[in-house]
PDB file of N, CA and C in Angstrom:
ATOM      1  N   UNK A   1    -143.121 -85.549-111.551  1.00  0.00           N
ATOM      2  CA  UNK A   1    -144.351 -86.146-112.040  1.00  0.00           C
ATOM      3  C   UNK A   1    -145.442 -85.083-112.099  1.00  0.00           C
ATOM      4  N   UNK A   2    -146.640 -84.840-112.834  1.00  0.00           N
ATOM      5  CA  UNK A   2    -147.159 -83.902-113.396  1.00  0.00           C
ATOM      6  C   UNK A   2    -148.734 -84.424-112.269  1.00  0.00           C
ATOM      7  N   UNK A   3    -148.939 -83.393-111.732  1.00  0.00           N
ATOM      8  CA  UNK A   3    -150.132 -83.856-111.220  1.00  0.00           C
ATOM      9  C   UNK A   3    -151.352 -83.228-112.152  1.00  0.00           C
ATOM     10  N   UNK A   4    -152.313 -84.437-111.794  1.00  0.00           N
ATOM     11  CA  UNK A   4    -153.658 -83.714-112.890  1.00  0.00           C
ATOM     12  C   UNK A   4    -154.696 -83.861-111.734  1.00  0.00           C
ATOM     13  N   UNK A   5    -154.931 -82.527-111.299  1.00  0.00           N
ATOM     14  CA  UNK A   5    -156.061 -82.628-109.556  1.00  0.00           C
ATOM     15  C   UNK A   5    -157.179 -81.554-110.660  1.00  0.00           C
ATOM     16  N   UNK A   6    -157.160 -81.030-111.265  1.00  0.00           N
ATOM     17  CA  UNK A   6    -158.174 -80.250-111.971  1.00  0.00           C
ATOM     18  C   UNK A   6    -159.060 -81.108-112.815  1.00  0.00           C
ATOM     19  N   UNK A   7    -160.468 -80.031-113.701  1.00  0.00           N
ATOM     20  CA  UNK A   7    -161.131 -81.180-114.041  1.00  0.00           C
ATOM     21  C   UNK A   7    -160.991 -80.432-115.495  1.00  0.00           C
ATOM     22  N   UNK A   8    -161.587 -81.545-116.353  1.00  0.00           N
ATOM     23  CA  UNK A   8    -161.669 -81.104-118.074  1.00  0.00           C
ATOM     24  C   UNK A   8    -162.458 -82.219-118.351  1.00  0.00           C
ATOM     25  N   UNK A   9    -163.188 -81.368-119.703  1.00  0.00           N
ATOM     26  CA  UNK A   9    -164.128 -82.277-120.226  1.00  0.00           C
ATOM     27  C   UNK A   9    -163.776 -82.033-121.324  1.00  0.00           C
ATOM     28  N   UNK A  10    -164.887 -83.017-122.493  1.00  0.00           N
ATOM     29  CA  UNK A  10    -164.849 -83.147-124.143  1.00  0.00           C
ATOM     30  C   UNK A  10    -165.656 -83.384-124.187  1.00  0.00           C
ATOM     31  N   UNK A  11    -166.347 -82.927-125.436  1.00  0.00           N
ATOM     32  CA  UNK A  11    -167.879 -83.561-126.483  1.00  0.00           C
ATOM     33  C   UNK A  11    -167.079 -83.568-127.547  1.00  0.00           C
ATOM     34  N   UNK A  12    -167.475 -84.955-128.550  1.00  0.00           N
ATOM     35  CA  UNK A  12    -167.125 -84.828-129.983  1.00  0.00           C
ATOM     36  C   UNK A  12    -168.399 -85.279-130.639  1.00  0.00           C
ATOM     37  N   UNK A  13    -168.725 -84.543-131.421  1.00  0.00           N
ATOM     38  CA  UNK A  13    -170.168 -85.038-132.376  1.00  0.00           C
ATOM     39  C   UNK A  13    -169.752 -85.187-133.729  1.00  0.00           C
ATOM     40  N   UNK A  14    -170.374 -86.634-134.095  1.00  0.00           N
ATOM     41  CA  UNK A  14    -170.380 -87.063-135.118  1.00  0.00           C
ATOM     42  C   UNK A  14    -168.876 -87.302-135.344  1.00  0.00           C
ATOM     43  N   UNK A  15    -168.006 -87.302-134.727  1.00  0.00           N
ATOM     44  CA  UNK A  15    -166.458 -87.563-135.032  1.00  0.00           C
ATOM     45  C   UNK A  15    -165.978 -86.390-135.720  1.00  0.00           C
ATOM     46  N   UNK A  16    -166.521 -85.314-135.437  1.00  0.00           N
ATOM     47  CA  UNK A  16    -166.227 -83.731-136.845  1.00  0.00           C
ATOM     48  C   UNK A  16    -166.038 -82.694-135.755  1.00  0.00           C
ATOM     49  N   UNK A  17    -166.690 -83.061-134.873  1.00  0.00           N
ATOM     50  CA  UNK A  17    -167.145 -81.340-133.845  1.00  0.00           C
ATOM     51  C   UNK A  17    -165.968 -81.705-132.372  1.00  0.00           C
ATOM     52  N   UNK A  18    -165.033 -80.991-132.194  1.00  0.00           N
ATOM     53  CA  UNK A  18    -164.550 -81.221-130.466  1.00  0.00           C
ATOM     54  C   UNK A  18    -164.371 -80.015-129.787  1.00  0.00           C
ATOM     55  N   UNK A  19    -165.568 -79.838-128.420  1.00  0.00           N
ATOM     56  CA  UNK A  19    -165.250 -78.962-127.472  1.00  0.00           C
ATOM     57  C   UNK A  19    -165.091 -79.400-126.416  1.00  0.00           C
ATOM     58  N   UNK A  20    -163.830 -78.423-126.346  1.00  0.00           N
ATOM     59  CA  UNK A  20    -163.005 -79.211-124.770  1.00  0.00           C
ATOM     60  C   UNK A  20    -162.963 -77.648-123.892  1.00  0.00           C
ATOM     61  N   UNK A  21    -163.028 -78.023-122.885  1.00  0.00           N
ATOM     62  CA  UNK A  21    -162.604 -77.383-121.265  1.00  0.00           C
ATOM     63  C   UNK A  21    -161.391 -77.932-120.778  1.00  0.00           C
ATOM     64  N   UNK A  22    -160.517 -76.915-119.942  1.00  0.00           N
ATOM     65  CA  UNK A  22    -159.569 -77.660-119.115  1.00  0.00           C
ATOM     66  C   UNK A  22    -158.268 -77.716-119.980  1.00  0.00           C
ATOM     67  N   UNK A  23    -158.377 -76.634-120.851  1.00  0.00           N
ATOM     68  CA  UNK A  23    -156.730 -76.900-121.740  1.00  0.00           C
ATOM     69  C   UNK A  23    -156.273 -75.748-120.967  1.00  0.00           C
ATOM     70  N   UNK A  24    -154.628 -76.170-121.001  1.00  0.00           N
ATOM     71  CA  UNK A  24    -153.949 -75.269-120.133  1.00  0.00           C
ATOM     72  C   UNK A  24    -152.587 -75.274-121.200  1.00  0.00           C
ATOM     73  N   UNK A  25    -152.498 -75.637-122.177  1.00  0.00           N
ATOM     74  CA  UNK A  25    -151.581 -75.392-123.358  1.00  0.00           C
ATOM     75  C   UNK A  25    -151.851 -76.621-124.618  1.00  0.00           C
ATOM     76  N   UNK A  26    -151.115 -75.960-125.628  1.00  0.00           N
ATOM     77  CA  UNK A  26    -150.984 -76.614-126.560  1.00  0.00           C
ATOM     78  C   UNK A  26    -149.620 -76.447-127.012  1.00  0.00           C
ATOM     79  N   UNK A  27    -149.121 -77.842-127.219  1.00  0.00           N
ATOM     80  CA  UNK A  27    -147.964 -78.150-127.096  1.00  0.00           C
ATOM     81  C   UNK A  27    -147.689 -78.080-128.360  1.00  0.00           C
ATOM     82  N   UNK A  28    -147.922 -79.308-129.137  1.00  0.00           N
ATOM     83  CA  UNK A  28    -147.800 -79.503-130.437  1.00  0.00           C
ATOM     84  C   UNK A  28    -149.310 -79.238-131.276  1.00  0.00           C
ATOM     85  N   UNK A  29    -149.116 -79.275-132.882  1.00  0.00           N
ATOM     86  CA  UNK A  29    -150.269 -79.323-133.301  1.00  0.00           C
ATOM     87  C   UNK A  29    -150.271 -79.391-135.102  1.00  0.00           C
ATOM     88  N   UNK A  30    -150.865 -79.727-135.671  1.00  0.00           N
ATOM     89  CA  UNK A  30    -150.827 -79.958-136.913  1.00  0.00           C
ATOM     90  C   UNK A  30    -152.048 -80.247-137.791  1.00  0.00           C
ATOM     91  N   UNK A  31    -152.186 -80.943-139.183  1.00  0.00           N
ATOM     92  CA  UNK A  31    -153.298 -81.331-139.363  1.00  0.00           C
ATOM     93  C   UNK A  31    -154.025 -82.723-138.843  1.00  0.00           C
ATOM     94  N   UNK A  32    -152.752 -83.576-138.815  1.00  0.00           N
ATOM     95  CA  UNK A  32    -153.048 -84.914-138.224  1.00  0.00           C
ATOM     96  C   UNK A  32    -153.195 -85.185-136.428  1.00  0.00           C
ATOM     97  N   UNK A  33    -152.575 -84.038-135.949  1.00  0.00           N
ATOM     98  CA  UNK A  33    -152.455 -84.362-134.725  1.00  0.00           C
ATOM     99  C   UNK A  33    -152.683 -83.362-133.612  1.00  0.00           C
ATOM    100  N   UNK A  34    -153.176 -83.230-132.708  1.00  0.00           N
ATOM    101  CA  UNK A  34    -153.293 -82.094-131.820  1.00  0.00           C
ATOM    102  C   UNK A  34    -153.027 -82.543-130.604  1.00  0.00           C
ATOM    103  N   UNK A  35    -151.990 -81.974-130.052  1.00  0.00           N
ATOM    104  CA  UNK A  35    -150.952 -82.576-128.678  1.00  0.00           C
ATOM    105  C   UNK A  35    -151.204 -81.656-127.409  1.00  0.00           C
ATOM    106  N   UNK A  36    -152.066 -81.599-126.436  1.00  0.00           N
ATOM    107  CA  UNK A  36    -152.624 -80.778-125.165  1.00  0.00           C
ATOM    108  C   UNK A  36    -152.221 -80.712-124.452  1.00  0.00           C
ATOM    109  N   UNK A  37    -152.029 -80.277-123.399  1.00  0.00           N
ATOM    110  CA  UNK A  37    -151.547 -80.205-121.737  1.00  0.00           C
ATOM    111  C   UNK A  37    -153.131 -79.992-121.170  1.00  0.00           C
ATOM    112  N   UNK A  38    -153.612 -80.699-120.661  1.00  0.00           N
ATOM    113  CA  UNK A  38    -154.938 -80.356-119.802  1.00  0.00           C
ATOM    114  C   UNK A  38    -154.903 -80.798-118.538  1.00  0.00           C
ATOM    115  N   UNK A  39    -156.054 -80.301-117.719  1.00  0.00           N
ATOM    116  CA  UNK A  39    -155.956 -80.510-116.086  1.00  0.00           C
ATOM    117  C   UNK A  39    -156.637 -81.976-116.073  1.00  0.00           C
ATOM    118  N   UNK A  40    -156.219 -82.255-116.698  1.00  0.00           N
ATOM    119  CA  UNK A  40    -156.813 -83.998-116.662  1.00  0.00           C
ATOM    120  C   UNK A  40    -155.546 -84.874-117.242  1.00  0.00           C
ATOM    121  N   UNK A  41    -154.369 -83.920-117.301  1.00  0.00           N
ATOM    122  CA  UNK A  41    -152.687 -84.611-118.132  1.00  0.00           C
ATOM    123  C   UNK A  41    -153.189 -84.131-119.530  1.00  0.00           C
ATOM    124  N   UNK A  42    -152.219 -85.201-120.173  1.00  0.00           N
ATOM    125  CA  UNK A  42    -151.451 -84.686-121.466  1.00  0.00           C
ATOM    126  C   UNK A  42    -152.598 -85.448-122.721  1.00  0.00           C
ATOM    127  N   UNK A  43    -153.202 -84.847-123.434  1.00  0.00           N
ATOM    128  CA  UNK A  43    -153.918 -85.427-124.428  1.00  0.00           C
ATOM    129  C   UNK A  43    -153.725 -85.312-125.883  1.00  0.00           C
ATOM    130  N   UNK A  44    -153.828 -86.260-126.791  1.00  0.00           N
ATOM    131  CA  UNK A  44    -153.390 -86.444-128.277  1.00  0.00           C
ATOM    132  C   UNK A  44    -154.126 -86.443-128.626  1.00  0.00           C
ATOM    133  N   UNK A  45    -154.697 -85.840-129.608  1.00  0.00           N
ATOM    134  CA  UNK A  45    -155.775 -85.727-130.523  1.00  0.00           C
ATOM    135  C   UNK A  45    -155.545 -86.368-132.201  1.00  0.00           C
ATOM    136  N   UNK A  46    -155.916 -87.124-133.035  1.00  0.00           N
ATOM    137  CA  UNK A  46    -155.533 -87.484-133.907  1.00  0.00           C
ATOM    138  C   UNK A  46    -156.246 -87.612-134.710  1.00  0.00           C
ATOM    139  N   UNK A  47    -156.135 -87.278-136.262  1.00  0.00           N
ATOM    140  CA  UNK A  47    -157.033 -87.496-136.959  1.00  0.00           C
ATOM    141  C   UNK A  47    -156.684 -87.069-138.506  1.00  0.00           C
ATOM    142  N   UNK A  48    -157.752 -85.839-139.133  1.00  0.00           N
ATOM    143  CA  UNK A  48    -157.353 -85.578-140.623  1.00  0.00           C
ATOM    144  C   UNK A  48    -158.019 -84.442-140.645  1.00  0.00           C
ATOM    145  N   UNK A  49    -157.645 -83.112-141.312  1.00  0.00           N
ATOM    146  CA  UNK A  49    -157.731 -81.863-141.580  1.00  0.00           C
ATOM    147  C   UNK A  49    -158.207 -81.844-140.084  1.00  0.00           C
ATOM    148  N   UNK A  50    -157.519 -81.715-139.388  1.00  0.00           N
ATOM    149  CA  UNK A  50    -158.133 -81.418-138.176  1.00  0.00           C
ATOM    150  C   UNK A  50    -157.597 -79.347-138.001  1.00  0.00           C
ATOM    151  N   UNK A  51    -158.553 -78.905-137.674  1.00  0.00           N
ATOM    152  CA  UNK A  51    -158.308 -77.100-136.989  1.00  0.00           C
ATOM    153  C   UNK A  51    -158.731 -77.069-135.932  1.00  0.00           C
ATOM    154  N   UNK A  52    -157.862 -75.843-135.425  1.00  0.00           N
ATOM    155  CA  UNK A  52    -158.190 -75.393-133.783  1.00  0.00           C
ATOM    156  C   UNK A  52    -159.137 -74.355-134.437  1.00  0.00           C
ATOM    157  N   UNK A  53    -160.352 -74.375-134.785  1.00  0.00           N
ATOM    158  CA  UNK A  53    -161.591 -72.897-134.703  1.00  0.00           C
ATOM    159  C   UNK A  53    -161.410 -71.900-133.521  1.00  0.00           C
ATOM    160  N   UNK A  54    -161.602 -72.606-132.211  1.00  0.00           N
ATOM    161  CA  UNK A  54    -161.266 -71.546-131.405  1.00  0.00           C
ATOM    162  C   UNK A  54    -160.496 -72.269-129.950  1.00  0.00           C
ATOM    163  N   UNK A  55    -159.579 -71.343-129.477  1.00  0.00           N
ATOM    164  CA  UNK A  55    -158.388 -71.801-128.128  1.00  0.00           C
ATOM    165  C   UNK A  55    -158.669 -70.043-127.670  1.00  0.00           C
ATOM    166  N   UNK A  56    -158.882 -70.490-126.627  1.00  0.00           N
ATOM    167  CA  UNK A  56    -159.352 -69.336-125.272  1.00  0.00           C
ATOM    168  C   UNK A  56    -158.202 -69.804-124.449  1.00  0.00           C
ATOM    169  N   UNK A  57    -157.185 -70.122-124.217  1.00  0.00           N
ATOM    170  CA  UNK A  57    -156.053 -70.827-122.982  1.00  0.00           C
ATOM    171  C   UNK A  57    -156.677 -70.099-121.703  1.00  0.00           C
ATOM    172  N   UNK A  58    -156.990 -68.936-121.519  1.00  0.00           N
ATOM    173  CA  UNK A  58    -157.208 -68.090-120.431  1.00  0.00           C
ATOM    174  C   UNK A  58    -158.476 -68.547-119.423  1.00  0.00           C
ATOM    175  N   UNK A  59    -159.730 -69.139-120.913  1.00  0.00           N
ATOM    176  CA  UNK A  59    -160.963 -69.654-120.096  1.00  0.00           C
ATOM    177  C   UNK A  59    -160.462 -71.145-120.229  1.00  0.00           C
ATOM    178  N   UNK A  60    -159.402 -72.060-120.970  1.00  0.00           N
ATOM    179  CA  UNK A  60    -159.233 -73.189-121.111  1.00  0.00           C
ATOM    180  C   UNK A  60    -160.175 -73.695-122.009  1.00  0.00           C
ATOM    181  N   UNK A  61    -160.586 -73.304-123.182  1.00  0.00           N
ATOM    182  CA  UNK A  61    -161.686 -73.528-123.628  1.00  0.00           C
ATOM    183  C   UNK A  61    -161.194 -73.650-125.228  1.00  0.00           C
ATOM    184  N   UNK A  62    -161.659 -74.862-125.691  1.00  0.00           N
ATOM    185  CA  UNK A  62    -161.004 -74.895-127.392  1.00  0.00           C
ATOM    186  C   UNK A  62    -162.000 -75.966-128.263  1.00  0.00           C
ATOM    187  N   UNK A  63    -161.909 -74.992-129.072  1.00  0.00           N
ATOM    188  CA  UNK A  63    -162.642 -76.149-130.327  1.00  0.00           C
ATOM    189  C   UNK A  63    -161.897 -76.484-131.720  1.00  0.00           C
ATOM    190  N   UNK A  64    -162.511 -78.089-131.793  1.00  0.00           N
ATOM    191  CA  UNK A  64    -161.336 -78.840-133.393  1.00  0.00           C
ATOM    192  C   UNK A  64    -162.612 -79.101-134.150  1.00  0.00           C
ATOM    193  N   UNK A  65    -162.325 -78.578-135.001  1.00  0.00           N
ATOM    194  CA  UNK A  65    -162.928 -78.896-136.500  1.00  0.00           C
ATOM    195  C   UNK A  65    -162.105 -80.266-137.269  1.00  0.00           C
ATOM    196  N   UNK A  66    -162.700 -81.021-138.318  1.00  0.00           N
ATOM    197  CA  UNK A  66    -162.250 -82.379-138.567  1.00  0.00           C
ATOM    198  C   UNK A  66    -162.146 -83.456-138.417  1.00  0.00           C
ATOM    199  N   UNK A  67    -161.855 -84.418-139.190  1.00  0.00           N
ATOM    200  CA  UNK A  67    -162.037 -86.357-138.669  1.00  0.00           C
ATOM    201  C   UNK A  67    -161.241 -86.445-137.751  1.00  0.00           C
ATOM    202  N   UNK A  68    -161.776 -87.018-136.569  1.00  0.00           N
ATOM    203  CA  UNK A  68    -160.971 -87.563-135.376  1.00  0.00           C
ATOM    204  C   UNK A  68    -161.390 -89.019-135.154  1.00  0.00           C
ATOM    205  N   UNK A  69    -160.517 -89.598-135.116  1.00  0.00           N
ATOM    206  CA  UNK A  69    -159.919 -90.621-134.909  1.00  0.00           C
ATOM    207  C   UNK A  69    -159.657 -91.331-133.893  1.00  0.00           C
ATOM    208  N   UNK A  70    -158.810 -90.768-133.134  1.00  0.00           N
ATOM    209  CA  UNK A  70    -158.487 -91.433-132.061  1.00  0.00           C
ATOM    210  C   UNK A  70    -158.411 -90.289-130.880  1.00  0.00           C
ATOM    211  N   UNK A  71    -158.259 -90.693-129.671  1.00  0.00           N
ATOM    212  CA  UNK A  71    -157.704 -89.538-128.216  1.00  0.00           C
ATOM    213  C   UNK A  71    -157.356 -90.296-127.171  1.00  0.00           C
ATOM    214  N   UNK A  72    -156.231 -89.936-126.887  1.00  0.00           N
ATOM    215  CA  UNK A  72    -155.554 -90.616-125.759  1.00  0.00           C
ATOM    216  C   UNK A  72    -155.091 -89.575-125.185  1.00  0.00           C
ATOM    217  N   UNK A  73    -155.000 -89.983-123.620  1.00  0.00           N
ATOM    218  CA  UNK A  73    -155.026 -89.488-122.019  1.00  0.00           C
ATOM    219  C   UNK A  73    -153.213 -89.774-122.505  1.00  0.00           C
ATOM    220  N   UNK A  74    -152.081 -89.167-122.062  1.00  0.00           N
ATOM    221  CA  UNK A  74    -150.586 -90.021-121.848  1.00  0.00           C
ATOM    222  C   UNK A  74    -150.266 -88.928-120.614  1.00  0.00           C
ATOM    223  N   UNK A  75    -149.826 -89.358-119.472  1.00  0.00           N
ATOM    224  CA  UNK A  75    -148.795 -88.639-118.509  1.00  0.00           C
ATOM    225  C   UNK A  75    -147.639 -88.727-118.187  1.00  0.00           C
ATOM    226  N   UNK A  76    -147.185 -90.060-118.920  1.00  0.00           N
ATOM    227  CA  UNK A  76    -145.880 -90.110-118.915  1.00  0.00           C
ATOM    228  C   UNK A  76    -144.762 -88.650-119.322  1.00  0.00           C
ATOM    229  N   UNK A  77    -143.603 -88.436-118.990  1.00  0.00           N
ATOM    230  CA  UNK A  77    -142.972 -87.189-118.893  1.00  0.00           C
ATOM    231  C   UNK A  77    -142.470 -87.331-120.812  1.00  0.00           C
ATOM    232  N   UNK A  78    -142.120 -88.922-121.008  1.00  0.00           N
ATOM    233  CA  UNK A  78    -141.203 -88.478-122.338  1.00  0.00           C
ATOM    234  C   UNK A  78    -142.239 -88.634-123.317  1.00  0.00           C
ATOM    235  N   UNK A  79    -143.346 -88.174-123.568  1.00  0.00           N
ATOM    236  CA  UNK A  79    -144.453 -88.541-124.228  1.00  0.00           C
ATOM    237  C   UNK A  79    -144.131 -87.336-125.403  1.00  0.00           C
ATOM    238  N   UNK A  80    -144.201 -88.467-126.759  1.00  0.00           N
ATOM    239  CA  UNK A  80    -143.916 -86.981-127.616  1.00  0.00           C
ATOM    240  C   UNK A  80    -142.626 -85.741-127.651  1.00  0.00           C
ATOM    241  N   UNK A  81    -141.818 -86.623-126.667  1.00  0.00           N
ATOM    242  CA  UNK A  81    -140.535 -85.837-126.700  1.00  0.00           C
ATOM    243  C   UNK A  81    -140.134 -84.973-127.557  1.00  0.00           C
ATOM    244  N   UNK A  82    -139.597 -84.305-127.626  1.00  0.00           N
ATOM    245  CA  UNK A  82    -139.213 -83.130-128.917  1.00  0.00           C
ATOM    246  C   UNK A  82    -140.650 -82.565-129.782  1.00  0.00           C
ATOM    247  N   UNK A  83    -141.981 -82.745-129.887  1.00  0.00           N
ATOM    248  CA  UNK A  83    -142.907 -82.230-129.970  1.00  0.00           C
ATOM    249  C   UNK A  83    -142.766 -82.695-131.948  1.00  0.00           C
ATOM    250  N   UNK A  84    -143.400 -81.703-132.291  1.00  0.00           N
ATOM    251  CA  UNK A  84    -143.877 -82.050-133.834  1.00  0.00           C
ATOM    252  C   UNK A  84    -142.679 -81.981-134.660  1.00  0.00           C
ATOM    253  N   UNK A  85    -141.343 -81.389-134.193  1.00  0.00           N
ATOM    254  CA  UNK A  85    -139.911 -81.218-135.288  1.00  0.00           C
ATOM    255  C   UNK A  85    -139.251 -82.399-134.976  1.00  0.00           C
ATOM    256  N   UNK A  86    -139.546 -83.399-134.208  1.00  0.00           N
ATOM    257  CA  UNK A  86    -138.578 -84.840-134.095  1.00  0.00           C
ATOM    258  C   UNK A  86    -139.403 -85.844-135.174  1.00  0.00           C
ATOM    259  N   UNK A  87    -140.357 -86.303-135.674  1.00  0.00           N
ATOM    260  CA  UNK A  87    -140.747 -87.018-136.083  1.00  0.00           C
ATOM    261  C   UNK A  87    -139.643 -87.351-137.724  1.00  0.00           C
ATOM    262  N   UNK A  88    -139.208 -86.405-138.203  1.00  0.00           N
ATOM    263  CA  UNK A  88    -138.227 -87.085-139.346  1.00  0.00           C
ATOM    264  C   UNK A  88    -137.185 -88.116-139.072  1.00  0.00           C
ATOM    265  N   UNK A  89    -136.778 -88.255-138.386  1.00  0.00           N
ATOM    266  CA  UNK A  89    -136.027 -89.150-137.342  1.00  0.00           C
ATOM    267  C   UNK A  89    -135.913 -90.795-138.353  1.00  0.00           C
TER     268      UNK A  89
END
């Protein structure tokens, strides 16, 4: 089981702007979707033309350009299994 004892934050403005703290990888990622490992668990980012502008992994520090949509917290282990190459399925 994945412990999340660290802290992370987010601002999103206007649904266009996201800066986050506390990323410790990026798992998956695409235009629709941006899939995290943070010290707060596992986070999905979802949306449309979404970009990573900038990922620092070292300071944990990243910014998304684009419509966002939705964000969900998941810690479950099989979350997203096989990452962005299983979805043809």
């Amino acid at each position: 089981m994945n412990e999340t004892t660290g802290k992370s934050s987010l601002s999103l403005k206007d649904r266009a702007e996201l800066t986050l703290d506390g990323i410790n990888d990026v798992i998956s990622f695409d235009d629709s979707e941006i899939y995290l490992q943070t010290e707060s668990g596992k986070l999905l980012i979802e949306g449309s033309g979404l970009h990573i502008t900038t990922l620092d992994v070292a300071s944990g520090k990243m910014k998304v350009d684009g419509l966002i949509t939705a964000m969900t917290y998941n810690d479950r282990d099989n979350s997203k299994k096989g990452g962005l190459f299983s979805r043809g399925k």
